[in-house]
Protein backbone atom coordinates (compact mmCIF):
# COMPACT_ATOMS: atom_id res chain seq x y z
CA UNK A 1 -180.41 153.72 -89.11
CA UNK A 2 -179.44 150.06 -89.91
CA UNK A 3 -176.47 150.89 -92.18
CA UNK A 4 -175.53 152.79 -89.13
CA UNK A 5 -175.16 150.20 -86.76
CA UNK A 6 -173.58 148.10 -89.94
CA UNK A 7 -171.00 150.20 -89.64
CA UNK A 8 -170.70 150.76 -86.64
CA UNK A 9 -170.37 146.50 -86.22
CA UNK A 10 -167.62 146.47 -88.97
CA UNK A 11 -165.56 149.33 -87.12
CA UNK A 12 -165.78 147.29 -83.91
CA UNK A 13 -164.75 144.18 -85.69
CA UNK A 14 -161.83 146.09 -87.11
CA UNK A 15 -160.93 147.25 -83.90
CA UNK A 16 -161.72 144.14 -82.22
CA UNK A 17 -159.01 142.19 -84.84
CA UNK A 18 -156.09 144.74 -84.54
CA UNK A 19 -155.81 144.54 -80.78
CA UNK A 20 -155.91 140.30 -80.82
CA UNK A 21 -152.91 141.19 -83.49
CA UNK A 22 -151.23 143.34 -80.92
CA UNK A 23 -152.07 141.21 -78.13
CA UNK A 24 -150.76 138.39 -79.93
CA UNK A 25 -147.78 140.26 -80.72
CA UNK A 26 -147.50 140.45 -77.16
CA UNK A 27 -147.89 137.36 -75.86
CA UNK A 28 -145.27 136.08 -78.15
CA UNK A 29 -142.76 138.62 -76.42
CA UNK A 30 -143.95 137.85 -73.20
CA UNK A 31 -143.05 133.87 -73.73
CA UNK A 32 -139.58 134.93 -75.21
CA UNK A 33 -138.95 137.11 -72.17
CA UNK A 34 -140.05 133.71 -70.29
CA UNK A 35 -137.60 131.60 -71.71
CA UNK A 36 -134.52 134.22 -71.25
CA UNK A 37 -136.05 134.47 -67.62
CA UNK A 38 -135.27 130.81 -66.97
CA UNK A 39 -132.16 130.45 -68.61
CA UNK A 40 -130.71 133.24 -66.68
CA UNK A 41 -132.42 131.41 -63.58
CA UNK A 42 -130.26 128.33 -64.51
CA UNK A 43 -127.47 130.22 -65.22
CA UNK A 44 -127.70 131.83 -61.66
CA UNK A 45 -128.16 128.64 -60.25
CA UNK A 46 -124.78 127.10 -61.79
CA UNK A 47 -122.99 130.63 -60.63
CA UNK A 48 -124.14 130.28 -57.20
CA UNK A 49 -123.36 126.53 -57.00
CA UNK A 50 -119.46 127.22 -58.04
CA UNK A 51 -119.04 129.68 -55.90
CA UNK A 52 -120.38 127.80 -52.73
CA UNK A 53 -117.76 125.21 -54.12
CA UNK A 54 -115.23 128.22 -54.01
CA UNK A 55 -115.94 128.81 -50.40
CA UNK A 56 -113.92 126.21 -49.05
CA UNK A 57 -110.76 126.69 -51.40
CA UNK A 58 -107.52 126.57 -49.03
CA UNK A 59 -105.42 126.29 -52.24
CA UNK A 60 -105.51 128.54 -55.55
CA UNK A 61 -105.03 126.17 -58.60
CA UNK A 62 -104.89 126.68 -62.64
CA UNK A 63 -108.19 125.30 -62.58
CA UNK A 64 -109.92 127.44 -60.08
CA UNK A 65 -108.26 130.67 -61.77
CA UNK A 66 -109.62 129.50 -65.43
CA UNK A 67 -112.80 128.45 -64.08
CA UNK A 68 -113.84 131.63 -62.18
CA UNK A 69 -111.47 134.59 -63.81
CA UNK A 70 -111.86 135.85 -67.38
CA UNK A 71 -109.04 138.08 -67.71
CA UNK A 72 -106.57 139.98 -65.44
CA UNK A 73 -104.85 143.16 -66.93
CA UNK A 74 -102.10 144.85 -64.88
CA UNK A 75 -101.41 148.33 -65.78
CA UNK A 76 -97.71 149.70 -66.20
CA UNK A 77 -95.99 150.93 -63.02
CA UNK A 78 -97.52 154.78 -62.63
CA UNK A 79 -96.21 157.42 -58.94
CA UNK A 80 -98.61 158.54 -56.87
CA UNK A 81 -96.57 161.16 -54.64
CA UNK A 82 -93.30 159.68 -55.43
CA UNK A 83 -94.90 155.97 -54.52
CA UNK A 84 -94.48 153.46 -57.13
CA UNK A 85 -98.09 151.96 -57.88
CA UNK A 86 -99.74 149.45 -60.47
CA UNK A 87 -103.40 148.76 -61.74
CA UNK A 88 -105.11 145.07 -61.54
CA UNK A 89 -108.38 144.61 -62.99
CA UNK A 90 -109.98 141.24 -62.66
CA UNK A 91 -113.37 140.39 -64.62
CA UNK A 92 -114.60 137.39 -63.53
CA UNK A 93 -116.71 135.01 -65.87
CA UNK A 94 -119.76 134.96 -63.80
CA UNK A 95 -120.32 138.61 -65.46
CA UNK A 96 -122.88 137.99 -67.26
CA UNK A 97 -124.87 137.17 -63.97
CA UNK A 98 -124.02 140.20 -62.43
CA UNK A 99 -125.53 142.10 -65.32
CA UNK A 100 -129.21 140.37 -64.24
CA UNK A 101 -131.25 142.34 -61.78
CA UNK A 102 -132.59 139.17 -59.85
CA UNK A 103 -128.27 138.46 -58.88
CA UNK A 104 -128.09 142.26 -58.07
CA UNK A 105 -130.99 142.00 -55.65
CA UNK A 106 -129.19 138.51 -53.89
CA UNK A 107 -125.62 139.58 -53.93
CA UNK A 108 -125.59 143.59 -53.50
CA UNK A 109 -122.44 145.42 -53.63
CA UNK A 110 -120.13 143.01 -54.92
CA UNK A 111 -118.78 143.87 -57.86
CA UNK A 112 -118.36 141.93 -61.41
CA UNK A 113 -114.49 143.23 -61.78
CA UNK A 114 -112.27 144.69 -59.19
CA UNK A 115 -109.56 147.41 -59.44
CA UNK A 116 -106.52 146.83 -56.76
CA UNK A 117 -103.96 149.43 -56.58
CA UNK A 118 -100.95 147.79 -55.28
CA UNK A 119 -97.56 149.07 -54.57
CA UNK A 120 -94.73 148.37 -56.71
């Protein structure tokens, strides 16, 4: 009857140190996940800050283009029912932000790149 409970004792303790491993395990990924939280928090921050700064634009300069627009492609001149038409696809280089839920759930349905059709 005692070895029994002996056993029974080191089977607990067993039991008892994989989950602190696991648990431990866990808490380190929870403190990572922590950190990227706040970064992205900052990062937000900074996005929302330039484009509050963006509101108030009355002229488009170099600087405002590099500082808010990653790329711009423009597609070669395709008809649509004999209308001459072209592609433009901006990506800005808040992108990244758009990607995080929390910017999703302040700002929804804006978009990280647009797609204007204009006419040629």
């Amino acid at each position: 009857m005692v070895l029994c409970q002996i056993i029974s004792l080191s089977e607990c303790r067993k039991k008892y140190d994989d989950e602190q491993i696991i648990l431990a395990g866990e808490v380190e990924k929870l403190k990572l996940e922590l950190i990227d939280l706040r970064k992205s928090e900052e990062d937000i921050s900074k996005w929302v800050d330039k484009i509050k700064n963006c509101l108030s634009i009355e002229k488009l300069t170099r600087e405002i283009v590099v500082e808010l627009i990653d790329s711009i492609e423009v597609s070669e001149v395709y008809e649509v029912d004999e209308v001459p038409q072209q592609d433009i696809i901006i990506t800005y280089r808040f992108d990244s932000n758009f990607k995080n839920n929390k910017v999703n759930e302040i700002v929804s349905g804006n978009e990280v790149s647009e797609r204007v059709t204009a006419v040629a």
